[in-house]
C-alpha atoms as a PDB file:
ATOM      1  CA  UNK A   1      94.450  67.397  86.497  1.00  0.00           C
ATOM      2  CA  UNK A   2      98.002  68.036  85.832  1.00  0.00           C
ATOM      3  CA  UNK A   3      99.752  69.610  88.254  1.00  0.00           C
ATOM      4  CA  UNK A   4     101.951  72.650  87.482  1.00  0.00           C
ATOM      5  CA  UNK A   5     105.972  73.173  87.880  1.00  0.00           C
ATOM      6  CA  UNK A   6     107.279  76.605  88.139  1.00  0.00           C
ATOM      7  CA  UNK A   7     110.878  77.825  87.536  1.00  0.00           C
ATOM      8  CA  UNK A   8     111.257  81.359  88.077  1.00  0.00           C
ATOM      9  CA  UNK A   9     112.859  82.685  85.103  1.00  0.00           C
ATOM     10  CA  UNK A  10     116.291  85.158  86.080  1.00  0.00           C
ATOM     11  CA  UNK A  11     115.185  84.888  90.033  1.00  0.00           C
ATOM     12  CA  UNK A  12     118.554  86.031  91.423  1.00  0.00           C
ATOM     13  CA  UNK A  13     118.823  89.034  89.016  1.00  0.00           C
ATOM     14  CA  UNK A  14     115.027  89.791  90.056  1.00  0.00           C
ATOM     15  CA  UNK A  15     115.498  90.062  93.611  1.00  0.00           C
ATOM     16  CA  UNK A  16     118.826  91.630  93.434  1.00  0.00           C
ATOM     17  CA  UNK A  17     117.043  94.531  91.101  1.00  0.00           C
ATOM     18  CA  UNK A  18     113.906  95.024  93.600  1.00  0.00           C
ATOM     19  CA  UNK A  19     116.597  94.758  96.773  1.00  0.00           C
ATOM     20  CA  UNK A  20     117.459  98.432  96.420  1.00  0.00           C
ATOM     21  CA  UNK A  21     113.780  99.492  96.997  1.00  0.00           C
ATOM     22  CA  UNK A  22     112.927  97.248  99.609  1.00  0.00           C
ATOM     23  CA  UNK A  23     115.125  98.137 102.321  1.00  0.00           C
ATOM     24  CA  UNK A  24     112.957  99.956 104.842  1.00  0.00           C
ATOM     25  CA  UNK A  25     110.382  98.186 106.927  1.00  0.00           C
ATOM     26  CA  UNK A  26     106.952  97.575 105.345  1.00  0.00           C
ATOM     27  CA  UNK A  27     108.365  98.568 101.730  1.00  0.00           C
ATOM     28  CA  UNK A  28     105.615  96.727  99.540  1.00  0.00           C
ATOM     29  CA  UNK A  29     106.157  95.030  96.189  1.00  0.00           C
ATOM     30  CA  UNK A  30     103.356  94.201  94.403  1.00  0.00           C
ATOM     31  CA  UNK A  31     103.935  91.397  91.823  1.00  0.00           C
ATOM     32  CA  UNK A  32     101.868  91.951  89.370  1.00  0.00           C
ATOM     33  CA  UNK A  33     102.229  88.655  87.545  1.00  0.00           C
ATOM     34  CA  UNK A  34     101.754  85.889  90.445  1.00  0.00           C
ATOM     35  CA  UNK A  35     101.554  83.150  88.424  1.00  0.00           C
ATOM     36  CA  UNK A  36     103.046  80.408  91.172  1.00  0.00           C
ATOM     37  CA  UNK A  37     104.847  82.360  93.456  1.00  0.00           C
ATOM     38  CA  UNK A  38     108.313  81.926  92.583  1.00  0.00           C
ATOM     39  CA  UNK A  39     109.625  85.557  92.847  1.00  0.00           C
ATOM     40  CA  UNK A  40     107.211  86.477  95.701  1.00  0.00           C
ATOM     41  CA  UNK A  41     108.350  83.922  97.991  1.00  0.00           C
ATOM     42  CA  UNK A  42     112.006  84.565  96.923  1.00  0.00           C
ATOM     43  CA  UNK A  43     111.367  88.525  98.048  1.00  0.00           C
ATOM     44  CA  UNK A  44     109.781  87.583 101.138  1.00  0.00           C
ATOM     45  CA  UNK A  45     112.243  84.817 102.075  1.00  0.00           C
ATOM     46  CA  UNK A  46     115.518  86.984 101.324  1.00  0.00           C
ATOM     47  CA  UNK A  47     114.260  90.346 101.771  1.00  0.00           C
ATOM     48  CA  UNK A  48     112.621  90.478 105.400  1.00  0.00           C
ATOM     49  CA  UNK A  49     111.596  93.614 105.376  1.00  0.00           C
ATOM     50  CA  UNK A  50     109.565  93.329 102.580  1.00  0.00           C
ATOM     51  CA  UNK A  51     105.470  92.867 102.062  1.00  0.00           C
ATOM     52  CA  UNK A  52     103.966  91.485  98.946  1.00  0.00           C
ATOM     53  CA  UNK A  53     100.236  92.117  97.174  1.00  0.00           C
ATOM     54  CA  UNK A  54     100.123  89.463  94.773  1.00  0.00           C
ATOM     55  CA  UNK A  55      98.061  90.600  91.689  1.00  0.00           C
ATOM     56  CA  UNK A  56      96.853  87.636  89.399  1.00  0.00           C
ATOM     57  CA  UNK A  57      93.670  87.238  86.939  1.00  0.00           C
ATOM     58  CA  UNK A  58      94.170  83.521  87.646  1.00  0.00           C
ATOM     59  CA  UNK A  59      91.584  82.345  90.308  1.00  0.00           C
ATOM     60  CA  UNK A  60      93.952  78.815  90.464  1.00  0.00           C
ATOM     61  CA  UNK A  61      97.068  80.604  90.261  1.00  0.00           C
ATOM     62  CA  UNK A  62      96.313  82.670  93.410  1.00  0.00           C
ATOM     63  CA  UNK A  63      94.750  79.572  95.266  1.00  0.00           C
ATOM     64  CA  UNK A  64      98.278  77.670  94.829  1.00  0.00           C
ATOM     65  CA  UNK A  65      99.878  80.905  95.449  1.00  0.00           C
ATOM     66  CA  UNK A  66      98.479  81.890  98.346  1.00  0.00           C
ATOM     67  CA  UNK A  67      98.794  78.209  99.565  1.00  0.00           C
ATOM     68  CA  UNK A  68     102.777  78.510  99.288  1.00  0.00           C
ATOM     69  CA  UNK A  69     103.207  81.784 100.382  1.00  0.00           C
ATOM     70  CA  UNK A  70     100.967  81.243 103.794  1.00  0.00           C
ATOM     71  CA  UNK A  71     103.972  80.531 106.235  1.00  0.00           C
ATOM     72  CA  UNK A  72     104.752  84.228 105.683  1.00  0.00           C
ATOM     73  CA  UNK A  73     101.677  85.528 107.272  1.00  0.00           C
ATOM     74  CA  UNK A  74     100.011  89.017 106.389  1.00  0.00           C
ATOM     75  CA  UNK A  75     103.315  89.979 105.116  1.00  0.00           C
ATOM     76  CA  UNK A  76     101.176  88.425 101.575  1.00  0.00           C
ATOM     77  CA  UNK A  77      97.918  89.506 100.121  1.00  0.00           C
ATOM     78  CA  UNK A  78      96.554  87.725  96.807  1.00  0.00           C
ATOM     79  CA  UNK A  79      94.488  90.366  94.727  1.00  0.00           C
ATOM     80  CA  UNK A  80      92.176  88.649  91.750  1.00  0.00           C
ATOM     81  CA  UNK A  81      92.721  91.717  89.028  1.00  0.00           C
ATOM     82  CA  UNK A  82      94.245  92.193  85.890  1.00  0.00           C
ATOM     83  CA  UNK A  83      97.733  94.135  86.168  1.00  0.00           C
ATOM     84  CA  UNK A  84      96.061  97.136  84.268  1.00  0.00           C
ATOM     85  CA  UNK A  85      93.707  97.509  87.668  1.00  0.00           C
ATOM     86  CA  UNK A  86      97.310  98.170  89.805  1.00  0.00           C
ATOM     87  CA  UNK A  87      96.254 101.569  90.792  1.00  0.00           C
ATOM     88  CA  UNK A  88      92.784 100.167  91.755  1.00  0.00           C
ATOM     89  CA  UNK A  89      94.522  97.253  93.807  1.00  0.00           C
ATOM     90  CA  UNK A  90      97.165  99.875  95.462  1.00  0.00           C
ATOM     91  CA  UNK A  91      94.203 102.055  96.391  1.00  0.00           C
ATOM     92  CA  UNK A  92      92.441  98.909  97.460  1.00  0.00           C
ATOM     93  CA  UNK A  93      94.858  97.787 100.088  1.00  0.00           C
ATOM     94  CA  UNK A  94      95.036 101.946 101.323  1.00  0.00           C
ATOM     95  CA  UNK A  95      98.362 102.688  99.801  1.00  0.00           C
ATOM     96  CA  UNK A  96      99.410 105.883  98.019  1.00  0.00           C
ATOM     97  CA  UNK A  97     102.089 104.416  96.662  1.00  0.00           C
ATOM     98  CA  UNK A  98     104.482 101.306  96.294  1.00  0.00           C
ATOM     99  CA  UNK A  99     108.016 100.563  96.685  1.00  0.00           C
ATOM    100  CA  UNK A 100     108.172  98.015  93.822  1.00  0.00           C
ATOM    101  CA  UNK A 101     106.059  96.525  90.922  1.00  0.00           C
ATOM    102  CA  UNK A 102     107.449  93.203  89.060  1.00  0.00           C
ATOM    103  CA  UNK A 103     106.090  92.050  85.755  1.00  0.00           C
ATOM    104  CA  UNK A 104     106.711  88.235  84.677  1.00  0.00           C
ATOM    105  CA  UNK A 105     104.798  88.684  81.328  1.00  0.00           C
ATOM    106  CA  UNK A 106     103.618  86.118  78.805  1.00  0.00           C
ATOM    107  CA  UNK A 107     101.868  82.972  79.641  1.00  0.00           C
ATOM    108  CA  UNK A 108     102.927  81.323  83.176  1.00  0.00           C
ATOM    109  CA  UNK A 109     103.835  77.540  84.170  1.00  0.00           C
ATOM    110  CA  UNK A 110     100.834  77.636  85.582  1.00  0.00           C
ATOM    111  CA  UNK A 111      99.211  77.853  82.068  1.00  0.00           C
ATOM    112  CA  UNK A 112     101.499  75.862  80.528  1.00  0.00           C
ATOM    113  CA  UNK A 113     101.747  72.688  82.187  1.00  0.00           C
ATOM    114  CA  UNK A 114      98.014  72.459  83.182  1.00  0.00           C
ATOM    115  CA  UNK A 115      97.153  70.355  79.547  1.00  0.00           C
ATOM    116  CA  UNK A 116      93.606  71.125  80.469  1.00  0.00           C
ATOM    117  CA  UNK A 117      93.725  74.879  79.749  1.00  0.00           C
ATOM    118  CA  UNK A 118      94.921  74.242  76.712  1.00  0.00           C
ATOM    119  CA  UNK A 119      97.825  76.436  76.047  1.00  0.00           C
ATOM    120  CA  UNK A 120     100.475  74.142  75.746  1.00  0.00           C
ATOM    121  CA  UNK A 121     100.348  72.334  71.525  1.00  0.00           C
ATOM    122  CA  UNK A 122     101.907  69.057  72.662  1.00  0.00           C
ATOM    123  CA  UNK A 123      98.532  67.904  74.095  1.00  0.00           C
ATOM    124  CA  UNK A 124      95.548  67.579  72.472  1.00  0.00           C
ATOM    125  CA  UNK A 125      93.249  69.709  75.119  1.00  0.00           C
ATOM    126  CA  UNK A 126      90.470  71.775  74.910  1.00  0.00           C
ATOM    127  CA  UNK A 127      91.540  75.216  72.684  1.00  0.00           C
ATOM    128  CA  UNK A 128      90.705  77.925  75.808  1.00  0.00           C
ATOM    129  CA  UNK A 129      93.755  79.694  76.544  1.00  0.00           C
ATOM    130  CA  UNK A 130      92.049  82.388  79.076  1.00  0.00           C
ATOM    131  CA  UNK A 131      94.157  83.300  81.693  1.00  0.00           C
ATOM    132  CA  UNK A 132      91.135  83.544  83.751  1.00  0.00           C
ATOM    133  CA  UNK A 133      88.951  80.874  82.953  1.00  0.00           C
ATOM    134  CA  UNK A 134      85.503  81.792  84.339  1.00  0.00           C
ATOM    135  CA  UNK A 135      85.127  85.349  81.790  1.00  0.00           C
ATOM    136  CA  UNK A 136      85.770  86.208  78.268  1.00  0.00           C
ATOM    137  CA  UNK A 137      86.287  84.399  74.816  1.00  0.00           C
ATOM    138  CA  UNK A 138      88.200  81.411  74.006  1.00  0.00           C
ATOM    139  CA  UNK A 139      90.912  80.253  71.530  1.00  0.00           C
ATOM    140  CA  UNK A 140      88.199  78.036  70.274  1.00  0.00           C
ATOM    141  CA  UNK A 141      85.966  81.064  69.974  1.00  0.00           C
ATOM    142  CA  UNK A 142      88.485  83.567  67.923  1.00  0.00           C
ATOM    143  CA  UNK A 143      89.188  80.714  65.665  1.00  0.00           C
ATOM    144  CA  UNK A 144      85.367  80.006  64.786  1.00  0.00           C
ATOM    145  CA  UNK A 145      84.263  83.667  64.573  1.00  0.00           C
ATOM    146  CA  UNK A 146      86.962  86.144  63.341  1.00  0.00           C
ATOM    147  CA  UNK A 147      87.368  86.263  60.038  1.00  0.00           C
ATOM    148  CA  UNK A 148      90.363  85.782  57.650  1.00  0.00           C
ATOM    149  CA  UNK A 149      91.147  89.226  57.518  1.00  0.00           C
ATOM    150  CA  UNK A 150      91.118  89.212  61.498  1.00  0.00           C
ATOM    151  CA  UNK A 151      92.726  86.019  62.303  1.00  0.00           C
ATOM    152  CA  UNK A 152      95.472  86.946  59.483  1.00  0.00           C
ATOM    153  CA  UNK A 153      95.958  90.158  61.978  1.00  0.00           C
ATOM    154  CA  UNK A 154      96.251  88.017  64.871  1.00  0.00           C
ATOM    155  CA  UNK A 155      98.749  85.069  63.515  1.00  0.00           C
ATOM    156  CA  UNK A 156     100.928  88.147  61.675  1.00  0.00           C
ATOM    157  CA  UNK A 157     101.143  90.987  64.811  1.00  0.00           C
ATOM    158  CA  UNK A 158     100.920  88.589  67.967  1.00  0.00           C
ATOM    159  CA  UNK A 159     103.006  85.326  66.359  1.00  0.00           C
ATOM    160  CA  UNK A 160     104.985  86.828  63.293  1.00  0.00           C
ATOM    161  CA  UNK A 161     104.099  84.020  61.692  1.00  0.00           C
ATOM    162  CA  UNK A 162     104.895  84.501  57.758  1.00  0.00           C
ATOM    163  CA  UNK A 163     102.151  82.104  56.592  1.00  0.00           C
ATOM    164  CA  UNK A 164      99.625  84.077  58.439  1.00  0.00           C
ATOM    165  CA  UNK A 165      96.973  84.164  55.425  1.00  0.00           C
ATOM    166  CA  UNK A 166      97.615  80.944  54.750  1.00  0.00           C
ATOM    167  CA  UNK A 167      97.071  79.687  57.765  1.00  0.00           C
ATOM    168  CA  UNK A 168      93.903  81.830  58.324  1.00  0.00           C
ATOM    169  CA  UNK A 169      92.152  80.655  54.613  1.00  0.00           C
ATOM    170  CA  UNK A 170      92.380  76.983  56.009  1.00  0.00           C
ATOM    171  CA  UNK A 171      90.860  77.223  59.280  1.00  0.00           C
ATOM    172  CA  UNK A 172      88.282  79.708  58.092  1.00  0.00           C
ATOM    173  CA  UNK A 173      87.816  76.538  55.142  1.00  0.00           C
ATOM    174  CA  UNK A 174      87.705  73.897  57.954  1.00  0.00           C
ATOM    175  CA  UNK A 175      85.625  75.507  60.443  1.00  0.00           C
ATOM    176  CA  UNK A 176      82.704  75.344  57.912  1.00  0.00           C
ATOM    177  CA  UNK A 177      83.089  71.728  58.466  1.00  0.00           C
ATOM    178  CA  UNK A 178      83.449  71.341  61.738  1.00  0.00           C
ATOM    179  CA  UNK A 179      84.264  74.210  64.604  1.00  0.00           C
ATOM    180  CA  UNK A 180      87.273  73.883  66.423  1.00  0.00           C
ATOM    181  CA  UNK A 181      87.533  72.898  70.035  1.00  0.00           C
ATOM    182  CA  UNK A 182      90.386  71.342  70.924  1.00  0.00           C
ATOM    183  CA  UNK A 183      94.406  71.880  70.077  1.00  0.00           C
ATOM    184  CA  UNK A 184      95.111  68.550  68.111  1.00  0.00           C
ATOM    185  CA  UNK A 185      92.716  69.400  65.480  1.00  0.00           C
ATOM    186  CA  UNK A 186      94.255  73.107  65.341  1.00  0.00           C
ATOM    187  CA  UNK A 187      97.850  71.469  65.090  1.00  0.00           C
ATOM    188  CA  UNK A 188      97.321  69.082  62.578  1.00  0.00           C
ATOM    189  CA  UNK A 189      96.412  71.944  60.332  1.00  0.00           C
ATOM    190  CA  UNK A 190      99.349  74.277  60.873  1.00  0.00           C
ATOM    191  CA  UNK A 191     101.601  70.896  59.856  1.00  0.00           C
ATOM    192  CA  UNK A 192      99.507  70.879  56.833  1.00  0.00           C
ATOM    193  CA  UNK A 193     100.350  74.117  56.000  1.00  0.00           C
ATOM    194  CA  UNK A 194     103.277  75.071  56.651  1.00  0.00           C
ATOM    195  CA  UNK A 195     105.560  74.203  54.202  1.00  0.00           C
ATOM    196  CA  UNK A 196     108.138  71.274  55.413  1.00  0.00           C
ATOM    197  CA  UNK A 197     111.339  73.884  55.039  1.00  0.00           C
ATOM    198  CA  UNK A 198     109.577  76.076  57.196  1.00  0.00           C
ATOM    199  CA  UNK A 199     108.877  73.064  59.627  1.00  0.00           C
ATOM    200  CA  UNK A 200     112.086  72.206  60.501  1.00  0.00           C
ATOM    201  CA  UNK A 201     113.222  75.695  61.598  1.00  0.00           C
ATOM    202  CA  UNK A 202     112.110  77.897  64.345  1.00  0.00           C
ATOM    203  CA  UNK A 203     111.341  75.600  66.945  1.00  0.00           C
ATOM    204  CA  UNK A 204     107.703  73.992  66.957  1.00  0.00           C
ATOM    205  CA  UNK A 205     105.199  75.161  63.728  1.00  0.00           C
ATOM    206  CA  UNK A 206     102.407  75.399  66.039  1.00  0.00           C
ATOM    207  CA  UNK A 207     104.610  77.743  68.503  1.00  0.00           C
ATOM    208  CA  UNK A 208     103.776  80.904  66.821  1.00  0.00           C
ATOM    209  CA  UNK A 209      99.952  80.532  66.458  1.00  0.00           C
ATOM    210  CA  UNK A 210      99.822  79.558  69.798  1.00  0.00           C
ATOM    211  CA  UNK A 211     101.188  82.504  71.339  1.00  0.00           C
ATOM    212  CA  UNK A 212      99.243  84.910  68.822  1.00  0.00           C
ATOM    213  CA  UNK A 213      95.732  83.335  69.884  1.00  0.00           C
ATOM    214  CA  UNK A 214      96.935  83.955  73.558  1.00  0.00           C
ATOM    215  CA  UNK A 215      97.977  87.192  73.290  1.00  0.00           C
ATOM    216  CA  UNK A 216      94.813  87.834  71.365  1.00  0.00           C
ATOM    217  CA  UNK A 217      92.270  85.868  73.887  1.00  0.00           C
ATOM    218  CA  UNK A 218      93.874  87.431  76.735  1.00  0.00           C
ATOM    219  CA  UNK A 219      94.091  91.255  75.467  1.00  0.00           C
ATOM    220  CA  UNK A 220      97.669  91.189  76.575  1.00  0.00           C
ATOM    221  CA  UNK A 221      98.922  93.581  74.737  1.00  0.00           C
ATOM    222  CA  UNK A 222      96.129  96.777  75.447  1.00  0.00           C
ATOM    223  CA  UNK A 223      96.664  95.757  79.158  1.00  0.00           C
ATOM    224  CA  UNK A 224     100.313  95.944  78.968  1.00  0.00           C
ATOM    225  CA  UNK A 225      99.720  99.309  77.155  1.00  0.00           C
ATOM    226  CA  UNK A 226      97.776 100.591  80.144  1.00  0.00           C
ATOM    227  CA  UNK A 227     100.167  98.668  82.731  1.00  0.00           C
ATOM    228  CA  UNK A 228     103.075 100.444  82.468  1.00  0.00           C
ATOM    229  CA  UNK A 229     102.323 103.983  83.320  1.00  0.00           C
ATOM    230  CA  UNK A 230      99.856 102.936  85.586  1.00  0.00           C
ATOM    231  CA  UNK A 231     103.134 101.191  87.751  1.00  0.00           C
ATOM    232  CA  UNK A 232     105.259 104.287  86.785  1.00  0.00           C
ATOM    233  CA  UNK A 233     103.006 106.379  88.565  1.00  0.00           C
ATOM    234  CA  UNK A 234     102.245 103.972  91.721  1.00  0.00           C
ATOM    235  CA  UNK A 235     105.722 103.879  92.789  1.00  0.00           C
ATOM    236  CA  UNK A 236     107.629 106.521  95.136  1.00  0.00           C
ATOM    237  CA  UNK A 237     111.208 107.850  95.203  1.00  0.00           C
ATOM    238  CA  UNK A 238     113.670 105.278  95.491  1.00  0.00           C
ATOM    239  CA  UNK A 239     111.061 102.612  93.774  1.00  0.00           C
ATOM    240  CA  UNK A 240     111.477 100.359  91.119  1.00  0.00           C
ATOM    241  CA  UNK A 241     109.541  98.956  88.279  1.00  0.00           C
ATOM    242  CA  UNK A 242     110.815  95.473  87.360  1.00  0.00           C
ATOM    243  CA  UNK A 243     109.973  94.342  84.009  1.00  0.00           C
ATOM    244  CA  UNK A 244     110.437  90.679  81.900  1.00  0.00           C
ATOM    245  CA  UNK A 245     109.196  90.033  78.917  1.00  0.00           C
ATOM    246  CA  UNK A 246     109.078  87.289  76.343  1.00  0.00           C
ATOM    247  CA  UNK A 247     107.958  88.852  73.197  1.00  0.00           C
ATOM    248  CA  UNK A 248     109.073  91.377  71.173  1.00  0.00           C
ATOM    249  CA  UNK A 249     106.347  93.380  70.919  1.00  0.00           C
ATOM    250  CA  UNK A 250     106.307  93.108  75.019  1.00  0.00           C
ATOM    251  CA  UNK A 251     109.512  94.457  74.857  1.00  0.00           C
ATOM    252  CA  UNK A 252     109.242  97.065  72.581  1.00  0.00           C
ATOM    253  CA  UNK A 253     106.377  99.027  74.711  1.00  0.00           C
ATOM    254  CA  UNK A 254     108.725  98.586  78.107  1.00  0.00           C
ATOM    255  CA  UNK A 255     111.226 100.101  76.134  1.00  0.00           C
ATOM    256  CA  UNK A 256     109.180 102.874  74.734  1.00  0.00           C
ATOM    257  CA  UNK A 257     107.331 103.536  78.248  1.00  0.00           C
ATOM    258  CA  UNK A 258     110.408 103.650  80.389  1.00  0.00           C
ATOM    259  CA  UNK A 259     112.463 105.719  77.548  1.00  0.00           C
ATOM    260  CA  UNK A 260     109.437 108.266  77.735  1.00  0.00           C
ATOM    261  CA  UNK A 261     109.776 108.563  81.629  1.00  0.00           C
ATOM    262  CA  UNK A 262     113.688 108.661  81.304  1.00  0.00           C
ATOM    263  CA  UNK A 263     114.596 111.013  78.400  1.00  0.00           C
ATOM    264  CA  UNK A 264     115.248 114.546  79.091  1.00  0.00           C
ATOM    265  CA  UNK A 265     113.481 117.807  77.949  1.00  0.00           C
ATOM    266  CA  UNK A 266     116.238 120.088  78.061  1.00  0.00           C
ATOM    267  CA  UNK A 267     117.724 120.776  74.217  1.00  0.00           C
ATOM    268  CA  UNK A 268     121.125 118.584  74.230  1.00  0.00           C
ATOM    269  CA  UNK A 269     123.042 121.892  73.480  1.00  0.00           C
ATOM    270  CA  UNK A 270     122.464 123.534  76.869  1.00  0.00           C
ATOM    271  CA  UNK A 271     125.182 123.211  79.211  1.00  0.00           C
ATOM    272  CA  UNK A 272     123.682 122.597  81.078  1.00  0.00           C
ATOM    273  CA  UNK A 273     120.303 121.150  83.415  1.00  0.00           C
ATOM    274  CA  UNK A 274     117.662 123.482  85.241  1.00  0.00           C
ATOM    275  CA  UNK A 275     117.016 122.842  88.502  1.00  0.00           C
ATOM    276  CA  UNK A 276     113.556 120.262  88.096  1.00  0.00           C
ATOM    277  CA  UNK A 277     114.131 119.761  84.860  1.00  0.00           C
ATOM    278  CA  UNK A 278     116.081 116.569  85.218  1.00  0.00           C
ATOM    279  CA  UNK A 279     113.587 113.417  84.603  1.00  0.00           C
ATOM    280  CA  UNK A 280     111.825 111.621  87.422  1.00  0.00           C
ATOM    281  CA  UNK A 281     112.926 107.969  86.817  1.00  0.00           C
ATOM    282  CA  UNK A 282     116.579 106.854  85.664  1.00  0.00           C
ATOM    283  CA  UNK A 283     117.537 103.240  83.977  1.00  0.00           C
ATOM    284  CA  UNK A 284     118.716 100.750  86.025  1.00  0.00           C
ATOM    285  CA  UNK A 285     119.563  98.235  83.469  1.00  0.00           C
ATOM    286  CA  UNK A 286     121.723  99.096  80.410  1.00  0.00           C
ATOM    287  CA  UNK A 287     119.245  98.222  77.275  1.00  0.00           C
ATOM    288  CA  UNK A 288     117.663  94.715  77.812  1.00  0.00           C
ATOM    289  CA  UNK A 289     119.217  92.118  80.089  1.00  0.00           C
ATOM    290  CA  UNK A 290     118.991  88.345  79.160  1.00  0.00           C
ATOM    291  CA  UNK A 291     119.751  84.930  80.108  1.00  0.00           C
ATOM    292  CA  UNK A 292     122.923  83.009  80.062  1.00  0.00           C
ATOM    293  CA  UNK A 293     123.645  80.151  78.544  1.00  0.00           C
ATOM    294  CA  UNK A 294     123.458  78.063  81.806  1.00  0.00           C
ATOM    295  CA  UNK A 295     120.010  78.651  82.535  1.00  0.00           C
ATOM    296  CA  UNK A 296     118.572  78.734  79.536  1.00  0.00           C
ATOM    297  CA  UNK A 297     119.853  75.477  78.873  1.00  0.00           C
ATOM    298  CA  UNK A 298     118.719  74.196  82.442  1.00  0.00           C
ATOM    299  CA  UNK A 299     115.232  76.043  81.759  1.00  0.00           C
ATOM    300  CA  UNK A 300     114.081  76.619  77.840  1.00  0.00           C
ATOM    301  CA  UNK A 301     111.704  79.533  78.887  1.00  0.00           C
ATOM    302  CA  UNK A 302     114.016  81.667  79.842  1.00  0.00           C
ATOM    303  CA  UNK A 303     115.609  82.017  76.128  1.00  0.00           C
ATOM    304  CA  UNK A 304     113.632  84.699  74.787  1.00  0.00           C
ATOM    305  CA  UNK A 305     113.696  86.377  78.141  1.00  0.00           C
ATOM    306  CA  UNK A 306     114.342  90.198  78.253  1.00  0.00           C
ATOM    307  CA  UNK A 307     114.757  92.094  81.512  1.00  0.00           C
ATOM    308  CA  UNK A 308     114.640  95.952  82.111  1.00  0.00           C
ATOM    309  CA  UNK A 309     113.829  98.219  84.797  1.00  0.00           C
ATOM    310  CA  UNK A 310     113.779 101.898  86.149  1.00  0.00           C
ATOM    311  CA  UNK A 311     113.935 103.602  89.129  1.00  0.00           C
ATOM    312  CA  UNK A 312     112.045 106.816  90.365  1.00  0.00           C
ATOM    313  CA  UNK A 313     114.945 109.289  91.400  1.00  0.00           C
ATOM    314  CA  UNK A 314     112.178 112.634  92.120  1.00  0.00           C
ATOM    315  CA  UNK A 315     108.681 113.293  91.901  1.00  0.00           C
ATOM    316  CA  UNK A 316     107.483 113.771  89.416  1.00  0.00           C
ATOM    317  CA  UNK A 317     106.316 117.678  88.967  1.00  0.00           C
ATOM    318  CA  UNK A 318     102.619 118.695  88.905  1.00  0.00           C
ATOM    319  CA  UNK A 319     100.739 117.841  85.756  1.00  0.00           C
ATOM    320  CA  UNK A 320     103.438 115.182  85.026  1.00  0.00           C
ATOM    321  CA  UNK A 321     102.026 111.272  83.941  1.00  0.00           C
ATOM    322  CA  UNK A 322     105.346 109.877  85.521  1.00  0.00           C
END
């Protein structure tokens, strides 16, 4: 088996963002997006103070994990969940409440460079794509049951890929003579049809499709949905919800979910704010924070990258979802 590399994508800016809330004794971060352990060992190495629950639906991902992160002792606890279960794992440890949640979304190195989960379209592997591999349907699976209708959905919403129905008539025409199981097969047909122009811009034809059967295997974006009020609410005053995302949709519900939690009530023309009316959480980044040109050059992932995050300045009053 391959083994995996992992380059933490914005790692300085990360830490430096989750500092702030991590300053007294004990303060707990959960990193809800494991993967490898990049971020989580560079809180727990620079930020002494600080404990870690590392949240991952990966049963590998939290082996390795766990693995790296062992010289720092019980300050670390792996969790197997999905991120939607946070207020089930913050419960489960006997919290109340965190100092810090961090999301890495999208598909991890640990994913990626493992040619045997089949993820990655420069390999011919097996088409699975599950994030964790011992429960649910496969890419393999969508791609032989949905469908054109369904899979035109998928390819258009998750990959804004403009030959969507295309695409979808012709493996819904070659399934019926043979299924699909593994990635080669899958990527000789996008080349097919996807017209050469089209080819030779946007990066890799098979990039698009890719992503959308992830996103769609792995129910990414109903459990982001869920996520992000769920870490809203688990944090106190003073904490900090830490957000990067790779896709626009991604981006687009952190945007909506923190603007919700952020905007004020009051009518703009009163001069001005009752006492508890203010809002609970303020922005701590201005809009959505991205790479330079340095490191997206030294690491390609980080190119679509966008960073936000907000920080609880009050609780929130009775009745309140934030």
């Amino acid at each position: 088996m391959t083994r995996p590399q992992h380059v933490p994508v914005l790692l300085d800016r990360v830490v430096a963002l989750l500092e702030p809330a991590l300053g007294r004794e004990g303060a707990v971060l959960v990193d809800c997006t494991l993967g490898l352990g990049g971020h989580s060992e560079a809180v727990l190495e620079r930020i002494p103070t600080a404990r870690v629950i590392g949240v991952d639906r990966d049963p590998a991902a939290l082996e390795l994990a766990g693995a790296r992160l062992a010289p720092y002792g019980d300050r670390f606890t792996g969790v197997h969940a999905v991120y939607d279960e946070l207020a089930d794992v913050v419960a489960g440890q006997g919290l109340d409440h965190v100092d810090a949640v961090l999301f890495d979304l999208g598909v991890s190195s640990m994913q990626l460079d493992v040619r045997e989960r089949g993820f990655a379209y420069a390999e011919d592997a097996p088409l699975d794509m599950r994030m964790d591999g011992t429960t649910g349907p496969t890419a393999a699976d969508v791609l032989n049951s949905y469908s054109a209708a369904e899979l035109t959905r998928v390819l258009r919403d998750y990959g804004e890929e403009k030959f969507a129905r295309k695409i979808a008539a012709a493996v819904v025409r070659e399934r019926e003579v043979r299924p699909f199981t593994t990635s080669g097969r899958l990527v000789e047909l996008l080349y097919a049809e996807i017209p050469a122009p089209a080819r030779r811009t946007g990066g890799h034809p098979a990039k698009r499709t890719f992503q959308a059967l992830r996103m769609e295997v792995n129910d990414e974006l109903a459990v982001l949905r869920r996520a992000m009020p769920a870490a809203i609410v688990a944090i106190g005053v003073g904490g900090r919800v830490v957000v990067e995302s790779y896709h626009s949709l991604e981006d687009r519900l952190v945007k909506q979910a923190f603007s919700a939690v952020t905007r004020s009530e009051v009518p703009p023309d009163l001069p001005f704010v009752p006492e508890g009316s203010e809002p609970a959480l303020r922005l701590v980044t201005r809009g959505a924070e991205k790479a330079d040109a340095t490191e997206t050059e030294q690491n390609p992932r980080a190119a679509s990258v966008r960073l936000r995050a907000v920080e609880r300045v009050r609780p929130s009053s009775p009745g309140a979802t934030s």
